[in-house]
Structure formats: C-alpha cells, structure tokens
Protein backbone atom coordinates (compact mmCIF):
# COMPACT_ATOMS: atom_id res chain seq x y z
CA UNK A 1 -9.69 -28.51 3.10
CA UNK A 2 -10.43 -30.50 0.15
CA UNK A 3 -11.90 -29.14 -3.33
CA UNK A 4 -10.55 -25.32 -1.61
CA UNK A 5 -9.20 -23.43 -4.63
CA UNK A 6 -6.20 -22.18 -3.60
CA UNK A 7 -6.66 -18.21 -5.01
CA UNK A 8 -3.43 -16.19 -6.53
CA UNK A 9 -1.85 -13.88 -5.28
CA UNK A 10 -3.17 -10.70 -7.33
CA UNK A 11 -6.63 -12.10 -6.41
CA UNK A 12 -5.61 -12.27 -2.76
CA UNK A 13 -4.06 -8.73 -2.97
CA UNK A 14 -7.39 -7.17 -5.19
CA UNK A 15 -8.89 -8.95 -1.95
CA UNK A 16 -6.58 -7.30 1.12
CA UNK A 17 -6.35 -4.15 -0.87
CA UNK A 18 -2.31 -3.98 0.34
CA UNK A 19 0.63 -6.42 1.00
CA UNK A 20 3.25 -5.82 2.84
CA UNK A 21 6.95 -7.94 2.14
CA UNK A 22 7.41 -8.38 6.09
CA UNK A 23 3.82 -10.00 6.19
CA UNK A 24 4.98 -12.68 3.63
CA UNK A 25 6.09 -15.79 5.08
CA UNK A 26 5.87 -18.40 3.13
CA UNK A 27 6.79 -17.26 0.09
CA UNK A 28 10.29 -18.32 -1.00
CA UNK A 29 10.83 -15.60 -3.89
CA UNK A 30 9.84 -12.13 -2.46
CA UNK A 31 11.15 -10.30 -5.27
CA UNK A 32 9.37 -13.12 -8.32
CA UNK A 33 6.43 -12.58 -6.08
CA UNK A 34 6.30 -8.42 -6.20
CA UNK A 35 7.55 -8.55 -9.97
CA UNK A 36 4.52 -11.41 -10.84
CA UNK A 37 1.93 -8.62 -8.83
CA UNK A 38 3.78 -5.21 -10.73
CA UNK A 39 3.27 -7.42 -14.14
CA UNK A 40 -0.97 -8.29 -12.95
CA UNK A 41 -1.55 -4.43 -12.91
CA UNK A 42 -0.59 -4.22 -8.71
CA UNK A 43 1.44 -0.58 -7.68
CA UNK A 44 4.44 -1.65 -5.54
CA UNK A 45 6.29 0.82 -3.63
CA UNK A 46 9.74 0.06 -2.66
CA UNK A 47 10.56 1.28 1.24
CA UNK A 48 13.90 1.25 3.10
CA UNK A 49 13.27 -2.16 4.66
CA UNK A 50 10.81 -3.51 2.36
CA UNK A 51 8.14 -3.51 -0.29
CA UNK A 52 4.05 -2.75 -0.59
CA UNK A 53 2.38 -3.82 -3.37
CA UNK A 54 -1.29 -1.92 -3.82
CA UNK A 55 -4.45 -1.89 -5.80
CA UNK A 56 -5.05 1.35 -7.65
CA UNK A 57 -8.30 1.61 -6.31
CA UNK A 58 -7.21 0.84 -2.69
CA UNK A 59 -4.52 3.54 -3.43
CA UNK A 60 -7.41 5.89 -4.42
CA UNK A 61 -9.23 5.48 -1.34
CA UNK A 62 -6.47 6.54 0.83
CA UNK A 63 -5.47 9.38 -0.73
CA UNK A 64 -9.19 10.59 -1.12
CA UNK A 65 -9.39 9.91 3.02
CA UNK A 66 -6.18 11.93 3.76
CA UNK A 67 -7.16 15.11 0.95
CA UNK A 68 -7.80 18.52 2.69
CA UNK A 69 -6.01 17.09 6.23
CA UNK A 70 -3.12 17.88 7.74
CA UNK A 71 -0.37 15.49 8.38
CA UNK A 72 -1.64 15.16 12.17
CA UNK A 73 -5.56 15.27 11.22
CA UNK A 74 -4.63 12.26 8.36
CA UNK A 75 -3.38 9.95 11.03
CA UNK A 76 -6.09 10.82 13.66
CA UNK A 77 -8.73 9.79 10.79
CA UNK A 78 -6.92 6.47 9.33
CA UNK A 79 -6.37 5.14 12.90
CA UNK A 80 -9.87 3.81 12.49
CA UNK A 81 -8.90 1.75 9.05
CA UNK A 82 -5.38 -0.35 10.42
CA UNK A 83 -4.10 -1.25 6.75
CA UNK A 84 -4.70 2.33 5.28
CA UNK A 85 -2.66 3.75 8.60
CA UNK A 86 0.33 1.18 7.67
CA UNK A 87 0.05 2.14 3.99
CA UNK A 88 -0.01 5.89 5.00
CA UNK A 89 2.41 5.44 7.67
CA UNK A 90 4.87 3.38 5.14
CA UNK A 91 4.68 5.68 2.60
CA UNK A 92 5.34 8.99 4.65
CA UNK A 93 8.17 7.16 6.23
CA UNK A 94 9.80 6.39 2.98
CA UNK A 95 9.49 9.73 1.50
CA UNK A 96 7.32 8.81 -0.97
CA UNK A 97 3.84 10.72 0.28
CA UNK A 98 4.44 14.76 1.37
CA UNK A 99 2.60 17.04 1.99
CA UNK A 100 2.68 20.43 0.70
CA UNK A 101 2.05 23.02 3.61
CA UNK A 102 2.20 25.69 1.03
CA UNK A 103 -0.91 24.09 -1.70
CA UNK A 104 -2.42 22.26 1.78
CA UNK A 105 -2.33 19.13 -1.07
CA UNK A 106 -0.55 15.80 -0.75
CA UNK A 107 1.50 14.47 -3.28
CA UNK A 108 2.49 10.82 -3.80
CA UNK A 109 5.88 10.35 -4.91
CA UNK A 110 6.19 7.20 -7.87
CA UNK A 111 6.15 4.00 -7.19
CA UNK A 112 9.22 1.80 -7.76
C-alpha cells in the first residue's frame, strides 16, 4: 500500500504489548533486533529456545492479573488473554516467574 508508513519495531512491540523470537520471520538479525528493542526501553527475557521482548507496562498487567492466585488459578484466568498465557507460560517454563507457596506472592526472576 502506497504512502503506508512502515512503523518500527519498538512502536510495533508498545503496540502487541510482547514479541516472541519464534514469531519473527522476516527479520534477518534476531539478536540486532532484541538488542535495538533492550536499547528503546523494551524488557527482553532470554528462554531456553528463545527470546521475549516486553513493555513494562504490559509486564505490569500480567503480574497484577496473576497476584493473590495460585499457579493453577493464574492459568485458568489468563486463558482468556492468549499473549499474557504465552508470556506467563514462557516465563514459568524458563524459571524466571515462581511462585512462593510460603508468602502466596510471585516473584519475577530478571530479565536477561
């Protein structure tokens, strides 16, 4: 489409809320890419198989969604909102969100 700005990628990200590396297709330089978002102000996480790159206030929301639930009660709730489940999902897999049976609290582990 002519005179279509063609938006950046923080923009497109402040716009998603989340990216995920194995949705990125055509972009050649995955890691210039996550460094260029990390510089912009973006939180990337760094998994086993790949990276998520997050706004702070996206980041926010989920972890206000998932405070005072349970690990099982947290996953019942997000199943309504797809990206915060694969956020949640990514980041429990990776070790980087637990939960603390003994405070009833989740903690997030840091980001890369």
């Amino acid at each position: 489409v002519k005179g279509k700005e063609k938006k950046s990628g923080i923009e497109i990200l402040r716009k998603q809320g989340v990216i995920f590396e194995s949705d990125l297709r055509k972009i050649r330089s995955k890691d210039k890419f996550f460094n260029y978002l990390e510089r912009e102000g973006a939180i990337v996480f760094g998994g086993f198989r790949e990276r998520v790159a997050t706004t702070e206030e996206f980041l926010d929301d989920l972890m206000r969604t998932i405070s005072g639930l349970t690990p099982p009660d947290a996953e019942v709730t997000l199943k309504k909102d797809a990206k915060k489940l694969r956020l949640y999902l990514f980041l429990r897999e990776n070790g980087l969100l637990v939960f603390d049976s003994k405070k009833k609290k989740w903690q997030l582990l840091s980001a890369s």
